[in-house]
PDB file of N, CA and C in Angstrom:
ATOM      1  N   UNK A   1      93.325  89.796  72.545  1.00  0.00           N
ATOM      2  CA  UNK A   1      93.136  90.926  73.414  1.00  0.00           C
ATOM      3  C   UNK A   1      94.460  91.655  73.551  1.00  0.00           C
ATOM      4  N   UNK A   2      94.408  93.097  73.465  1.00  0.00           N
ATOM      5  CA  UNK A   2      95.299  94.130  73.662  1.00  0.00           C
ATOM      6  C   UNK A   2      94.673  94.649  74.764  1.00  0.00           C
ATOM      7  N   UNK A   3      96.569  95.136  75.594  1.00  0.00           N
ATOM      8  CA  UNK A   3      96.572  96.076  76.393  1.00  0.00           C
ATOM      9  C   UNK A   3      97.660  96.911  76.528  1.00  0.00           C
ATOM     10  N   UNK A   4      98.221  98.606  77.080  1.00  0.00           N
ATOM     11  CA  UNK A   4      99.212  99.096  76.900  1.00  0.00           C
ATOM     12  C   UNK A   4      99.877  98.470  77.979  1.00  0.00           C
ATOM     13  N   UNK A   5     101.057  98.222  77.679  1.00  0.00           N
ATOM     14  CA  UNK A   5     101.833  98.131  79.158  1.00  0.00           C
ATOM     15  C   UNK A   5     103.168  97.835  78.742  1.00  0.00           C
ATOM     16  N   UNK A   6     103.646  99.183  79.569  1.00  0.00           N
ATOM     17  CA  UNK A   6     105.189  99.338  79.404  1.00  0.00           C
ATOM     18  C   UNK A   6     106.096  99.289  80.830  1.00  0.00           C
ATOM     19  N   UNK A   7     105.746  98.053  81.505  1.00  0.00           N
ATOM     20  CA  UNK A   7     106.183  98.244  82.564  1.00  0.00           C
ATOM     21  C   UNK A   7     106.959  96.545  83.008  1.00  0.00           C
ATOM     22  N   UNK A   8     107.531  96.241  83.648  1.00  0.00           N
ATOM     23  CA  UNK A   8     108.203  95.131  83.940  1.00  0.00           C
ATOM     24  C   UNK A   8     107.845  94.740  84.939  1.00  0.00           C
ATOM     25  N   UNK A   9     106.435  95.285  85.825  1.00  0.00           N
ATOM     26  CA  UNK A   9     105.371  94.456  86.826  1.00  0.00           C
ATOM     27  C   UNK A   9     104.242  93.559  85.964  1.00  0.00           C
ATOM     28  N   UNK A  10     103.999  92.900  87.111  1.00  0.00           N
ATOM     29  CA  UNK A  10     102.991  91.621  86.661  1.00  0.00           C
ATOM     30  C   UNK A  10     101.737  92.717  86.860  1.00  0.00           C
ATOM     31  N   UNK A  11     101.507  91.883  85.523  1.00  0.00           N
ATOM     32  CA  UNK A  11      99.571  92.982  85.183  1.00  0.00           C
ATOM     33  C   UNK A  11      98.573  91.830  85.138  1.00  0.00           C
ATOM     34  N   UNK A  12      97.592  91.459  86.315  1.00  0.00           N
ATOM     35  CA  UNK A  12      96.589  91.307  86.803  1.00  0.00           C
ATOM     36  C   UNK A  12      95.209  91.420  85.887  1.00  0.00           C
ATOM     37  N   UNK A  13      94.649  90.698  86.005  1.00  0.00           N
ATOM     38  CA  UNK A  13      93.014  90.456  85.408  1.00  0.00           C
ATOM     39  C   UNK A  13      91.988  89.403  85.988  1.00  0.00           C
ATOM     40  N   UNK A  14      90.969  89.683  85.820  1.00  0.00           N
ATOM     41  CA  UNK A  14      90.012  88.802  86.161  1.00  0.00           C
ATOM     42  C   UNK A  14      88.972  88.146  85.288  1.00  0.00           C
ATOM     43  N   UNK A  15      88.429  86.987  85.791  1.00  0.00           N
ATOM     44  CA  UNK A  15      87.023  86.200  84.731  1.00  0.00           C
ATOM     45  C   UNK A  15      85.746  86.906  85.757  1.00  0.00           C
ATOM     46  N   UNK A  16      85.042  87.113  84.903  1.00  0.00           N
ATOM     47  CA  UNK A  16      83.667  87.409  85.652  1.00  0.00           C
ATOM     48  C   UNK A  16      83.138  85.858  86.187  1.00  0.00           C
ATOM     49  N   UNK A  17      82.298  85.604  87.089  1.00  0.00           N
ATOM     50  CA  UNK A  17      81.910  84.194  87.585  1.00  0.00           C
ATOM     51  C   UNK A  17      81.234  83.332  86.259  1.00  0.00           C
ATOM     52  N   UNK A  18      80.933  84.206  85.220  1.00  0.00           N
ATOM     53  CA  UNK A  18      79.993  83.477  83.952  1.00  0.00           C
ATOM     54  C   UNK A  18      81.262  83.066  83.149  1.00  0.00           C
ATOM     55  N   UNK A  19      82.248  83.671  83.156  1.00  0.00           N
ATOM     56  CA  UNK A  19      83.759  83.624  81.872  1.00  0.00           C
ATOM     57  C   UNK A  19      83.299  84.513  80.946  1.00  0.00           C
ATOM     58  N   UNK A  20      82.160  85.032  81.094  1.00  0.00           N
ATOM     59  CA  UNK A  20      81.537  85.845  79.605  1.00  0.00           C
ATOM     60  C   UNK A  20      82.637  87.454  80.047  1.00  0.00           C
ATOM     61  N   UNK A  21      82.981  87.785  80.841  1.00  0.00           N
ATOM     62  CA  UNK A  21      83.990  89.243  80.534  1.00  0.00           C
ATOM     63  C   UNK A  21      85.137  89.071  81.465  1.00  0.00           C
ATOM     64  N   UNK A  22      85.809  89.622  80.816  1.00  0.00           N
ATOM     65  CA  UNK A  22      87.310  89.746  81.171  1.00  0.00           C
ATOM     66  C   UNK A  22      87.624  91.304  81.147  1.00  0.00           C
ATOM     67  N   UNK A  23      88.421  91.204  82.463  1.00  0.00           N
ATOM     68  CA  UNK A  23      88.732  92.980  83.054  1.00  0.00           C
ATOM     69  C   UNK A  23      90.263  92.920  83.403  1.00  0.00           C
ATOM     70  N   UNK A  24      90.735  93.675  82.741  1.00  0.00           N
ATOM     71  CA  UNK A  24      92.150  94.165  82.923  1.00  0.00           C
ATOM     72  C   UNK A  24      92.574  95.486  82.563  1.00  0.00           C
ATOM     73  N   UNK A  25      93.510  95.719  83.612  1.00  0.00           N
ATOM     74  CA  UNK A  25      94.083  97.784  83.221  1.00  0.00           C
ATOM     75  C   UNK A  25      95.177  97.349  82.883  1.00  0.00           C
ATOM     76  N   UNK A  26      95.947  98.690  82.525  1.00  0.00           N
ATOM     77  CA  UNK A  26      96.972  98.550  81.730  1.00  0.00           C
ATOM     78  C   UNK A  26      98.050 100.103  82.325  1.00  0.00           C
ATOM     79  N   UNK A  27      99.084 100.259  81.603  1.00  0.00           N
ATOM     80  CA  UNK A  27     100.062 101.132  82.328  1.00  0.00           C
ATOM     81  C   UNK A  27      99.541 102.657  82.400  1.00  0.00           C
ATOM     82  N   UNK A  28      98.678 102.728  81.481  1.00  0.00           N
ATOM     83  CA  UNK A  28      97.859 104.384  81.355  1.00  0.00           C
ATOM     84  C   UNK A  28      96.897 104.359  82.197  1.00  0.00           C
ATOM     85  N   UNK A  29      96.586 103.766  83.260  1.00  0.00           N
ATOM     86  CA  UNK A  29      95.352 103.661  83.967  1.00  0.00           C
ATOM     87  C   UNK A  29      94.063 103.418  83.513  1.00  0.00           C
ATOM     88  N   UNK A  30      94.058 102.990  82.046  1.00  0.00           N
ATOM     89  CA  UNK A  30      92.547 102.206  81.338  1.00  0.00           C
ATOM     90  C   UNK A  30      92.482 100.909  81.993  1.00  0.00           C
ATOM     91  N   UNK A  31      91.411 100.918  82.043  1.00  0.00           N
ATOM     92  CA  UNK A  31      90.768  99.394  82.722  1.00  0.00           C
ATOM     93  C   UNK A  31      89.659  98.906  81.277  1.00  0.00           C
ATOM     94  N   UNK A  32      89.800  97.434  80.766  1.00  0.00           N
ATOM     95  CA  UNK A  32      88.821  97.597  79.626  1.00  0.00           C
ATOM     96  C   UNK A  32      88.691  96.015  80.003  1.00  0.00           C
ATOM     97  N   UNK A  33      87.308  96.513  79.314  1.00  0.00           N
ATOM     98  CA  UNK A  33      86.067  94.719  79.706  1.00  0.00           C
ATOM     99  C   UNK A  33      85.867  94.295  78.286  1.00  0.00           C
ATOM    100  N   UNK A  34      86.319  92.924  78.168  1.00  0.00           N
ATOM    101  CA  UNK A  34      86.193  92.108  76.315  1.00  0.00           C
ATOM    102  C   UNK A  34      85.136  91.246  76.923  1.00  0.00           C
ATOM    103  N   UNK A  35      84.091  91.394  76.246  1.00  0.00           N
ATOM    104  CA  UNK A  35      83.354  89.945  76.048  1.00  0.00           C
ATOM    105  C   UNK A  35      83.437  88.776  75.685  1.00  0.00           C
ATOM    106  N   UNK A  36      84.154  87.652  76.139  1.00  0.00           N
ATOM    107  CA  UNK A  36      85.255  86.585  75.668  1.00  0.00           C
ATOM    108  C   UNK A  36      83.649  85.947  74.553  1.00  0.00           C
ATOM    109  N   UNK A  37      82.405  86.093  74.703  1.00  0.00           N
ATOM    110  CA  UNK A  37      81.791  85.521  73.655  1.00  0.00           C
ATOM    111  C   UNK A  37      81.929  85.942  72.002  1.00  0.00           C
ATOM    112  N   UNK A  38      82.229  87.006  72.406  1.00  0.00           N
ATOM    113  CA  UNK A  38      82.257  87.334  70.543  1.00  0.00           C
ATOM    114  C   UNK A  38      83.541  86.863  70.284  1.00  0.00           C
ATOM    115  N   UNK A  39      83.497  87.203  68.314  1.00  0.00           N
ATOM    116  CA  UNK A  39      84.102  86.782  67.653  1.00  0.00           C
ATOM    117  C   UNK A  39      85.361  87.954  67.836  1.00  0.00           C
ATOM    118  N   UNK A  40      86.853  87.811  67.920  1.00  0.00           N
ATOM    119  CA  UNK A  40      87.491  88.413  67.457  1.00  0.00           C
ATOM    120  C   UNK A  40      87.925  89.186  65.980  1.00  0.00           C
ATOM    121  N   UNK A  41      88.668  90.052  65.189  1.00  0.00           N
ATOM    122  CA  UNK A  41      88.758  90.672  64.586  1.00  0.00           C
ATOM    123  C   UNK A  41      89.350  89.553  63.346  1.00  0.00           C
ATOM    124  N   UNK A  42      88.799  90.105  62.330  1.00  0.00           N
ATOM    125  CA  UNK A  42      89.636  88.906  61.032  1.00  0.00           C
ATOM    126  C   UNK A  42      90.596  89.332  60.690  1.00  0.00           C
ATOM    127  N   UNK A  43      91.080  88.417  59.783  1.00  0.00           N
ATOM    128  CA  UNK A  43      92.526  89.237  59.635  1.00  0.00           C
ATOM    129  C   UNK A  43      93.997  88.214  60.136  1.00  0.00           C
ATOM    130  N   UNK A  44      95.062  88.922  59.481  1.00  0.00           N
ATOM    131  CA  UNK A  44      96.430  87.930  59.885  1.00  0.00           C
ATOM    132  C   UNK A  44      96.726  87.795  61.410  1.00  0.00           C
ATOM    133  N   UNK A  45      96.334  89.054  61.796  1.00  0.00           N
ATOM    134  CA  UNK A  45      96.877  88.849  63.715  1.00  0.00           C
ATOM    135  C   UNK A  45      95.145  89.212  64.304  1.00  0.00           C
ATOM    136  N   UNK A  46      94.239  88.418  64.518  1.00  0.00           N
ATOM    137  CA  UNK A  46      93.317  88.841  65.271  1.00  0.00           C
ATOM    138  C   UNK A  46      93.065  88.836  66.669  1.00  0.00           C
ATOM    139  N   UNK A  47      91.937  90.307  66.686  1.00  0.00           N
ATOM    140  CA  UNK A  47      92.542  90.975  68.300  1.00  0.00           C
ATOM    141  C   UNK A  47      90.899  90.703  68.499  1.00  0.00           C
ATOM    142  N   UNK A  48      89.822  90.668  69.914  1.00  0.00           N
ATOM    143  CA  UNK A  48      89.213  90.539  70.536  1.00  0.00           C
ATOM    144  C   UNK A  48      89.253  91.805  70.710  1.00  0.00           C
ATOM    145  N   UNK A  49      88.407  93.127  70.753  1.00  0.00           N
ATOM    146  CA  UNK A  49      88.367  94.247  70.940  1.00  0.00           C
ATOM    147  C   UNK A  49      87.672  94.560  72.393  1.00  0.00           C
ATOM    148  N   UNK A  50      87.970  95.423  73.254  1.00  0.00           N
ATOM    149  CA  UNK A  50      86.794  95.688  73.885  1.00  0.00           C
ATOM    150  C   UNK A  50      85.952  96.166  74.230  1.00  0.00           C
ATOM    151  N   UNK A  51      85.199  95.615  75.021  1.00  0.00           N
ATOM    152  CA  UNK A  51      83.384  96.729  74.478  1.00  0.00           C
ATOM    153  C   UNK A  51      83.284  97.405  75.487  1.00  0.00           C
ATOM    154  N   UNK A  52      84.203  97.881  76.684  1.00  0.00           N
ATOM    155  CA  UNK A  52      84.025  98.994  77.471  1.00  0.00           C
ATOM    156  C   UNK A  52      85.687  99.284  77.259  1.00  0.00           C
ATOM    157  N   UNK A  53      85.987 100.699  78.360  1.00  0.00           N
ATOM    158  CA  UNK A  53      86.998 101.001  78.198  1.00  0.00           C
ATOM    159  C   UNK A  53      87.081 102.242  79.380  1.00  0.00           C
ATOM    160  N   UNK A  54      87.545 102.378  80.359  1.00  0.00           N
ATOM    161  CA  UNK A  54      87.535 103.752  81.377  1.00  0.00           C
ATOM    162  C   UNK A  54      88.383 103.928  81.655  1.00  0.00           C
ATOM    163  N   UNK A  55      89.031 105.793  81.679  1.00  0.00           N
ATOM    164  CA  UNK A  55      90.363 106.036  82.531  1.00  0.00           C
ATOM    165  C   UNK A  55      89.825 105.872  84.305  1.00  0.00           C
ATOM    166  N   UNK A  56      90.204 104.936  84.722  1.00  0.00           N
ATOM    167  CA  UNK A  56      90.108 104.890  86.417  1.00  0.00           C
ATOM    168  C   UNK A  56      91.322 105.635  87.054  1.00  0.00           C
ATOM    169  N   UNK A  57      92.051 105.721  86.724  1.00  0.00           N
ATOM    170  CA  UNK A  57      92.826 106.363  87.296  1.00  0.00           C
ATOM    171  C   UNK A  57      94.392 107.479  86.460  1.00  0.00           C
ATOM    172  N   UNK A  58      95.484 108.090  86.779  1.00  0.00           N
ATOM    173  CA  UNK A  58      96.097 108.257  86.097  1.00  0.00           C
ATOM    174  C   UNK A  58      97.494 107.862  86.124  1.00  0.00           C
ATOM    175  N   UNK A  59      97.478 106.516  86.984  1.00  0.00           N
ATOM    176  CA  UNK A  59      98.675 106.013  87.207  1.00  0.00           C
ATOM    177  C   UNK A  59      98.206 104.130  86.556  1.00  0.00           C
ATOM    178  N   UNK A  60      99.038 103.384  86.553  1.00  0.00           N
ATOM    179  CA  UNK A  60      99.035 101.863  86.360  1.00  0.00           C
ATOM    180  C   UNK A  60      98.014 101.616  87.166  1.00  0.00           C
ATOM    181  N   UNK A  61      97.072 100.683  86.136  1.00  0.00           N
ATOM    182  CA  UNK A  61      95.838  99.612  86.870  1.00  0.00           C
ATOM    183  C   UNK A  61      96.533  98.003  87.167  1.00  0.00           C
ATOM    184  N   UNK A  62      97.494  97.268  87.801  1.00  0.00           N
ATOM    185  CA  UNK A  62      98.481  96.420  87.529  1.00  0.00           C
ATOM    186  C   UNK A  62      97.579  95.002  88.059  1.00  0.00           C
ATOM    187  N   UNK A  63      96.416  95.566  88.799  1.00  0.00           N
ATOM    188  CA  UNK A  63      95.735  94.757  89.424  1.00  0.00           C
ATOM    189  C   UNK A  63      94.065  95.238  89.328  1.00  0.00           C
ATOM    190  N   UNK A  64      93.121  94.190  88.915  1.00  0.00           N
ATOM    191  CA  UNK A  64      91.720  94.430  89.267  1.00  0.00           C
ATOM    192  C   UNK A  64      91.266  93.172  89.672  1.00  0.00           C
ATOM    193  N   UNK A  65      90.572  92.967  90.313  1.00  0.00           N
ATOM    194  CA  UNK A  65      89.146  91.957  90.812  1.00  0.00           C
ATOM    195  C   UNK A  65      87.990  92.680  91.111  1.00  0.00           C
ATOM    196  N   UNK A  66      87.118  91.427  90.748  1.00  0.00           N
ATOM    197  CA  UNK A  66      85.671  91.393  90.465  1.00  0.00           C
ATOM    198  C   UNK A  66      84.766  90.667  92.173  1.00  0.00           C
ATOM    199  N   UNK A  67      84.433  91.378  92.213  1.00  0.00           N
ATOM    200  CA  UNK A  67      83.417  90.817  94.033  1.00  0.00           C
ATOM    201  C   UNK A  67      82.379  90.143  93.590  1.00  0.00           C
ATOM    202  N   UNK A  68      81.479  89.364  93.748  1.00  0.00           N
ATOM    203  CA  UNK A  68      80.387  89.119  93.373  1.00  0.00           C
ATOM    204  C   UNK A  68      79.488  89.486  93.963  1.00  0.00           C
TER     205      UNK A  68
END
């Protein structure tokens, strides 16, 4: 899993209660959800892509949680 972040704060994520998605933003204000079930990308360095992706905001997402 990739994310942008050019910043020297601690960047925050969460497990959904199943472990099946993972949510983290990054320094551009994208917040993006990987489905930890699939297969990652083949290849010499493989990346886990993710299957959503939203600008939430236009500053750093450094922190998200999930409510149930």
């Amino acid at each position: 899993m990739r994310r942008a972040v050019s910043t020297n704060q601690r960047m925050y994520f969460d497990l959904e209660l199943s472990g099946q998605y993972l949510l983290s933003g990054d320094t551009e204000g994208v917040v993006s959800v990987w489905d930890t079930t699939l297969p990652p990308s083949e290849g010499k360095d493989p990346v886990l892509q993710p299957i959503l992706q939203f600008q939430a905001q236009k500053d750093c997402v450094n922190g998200i949680s999930l409510h149930p």
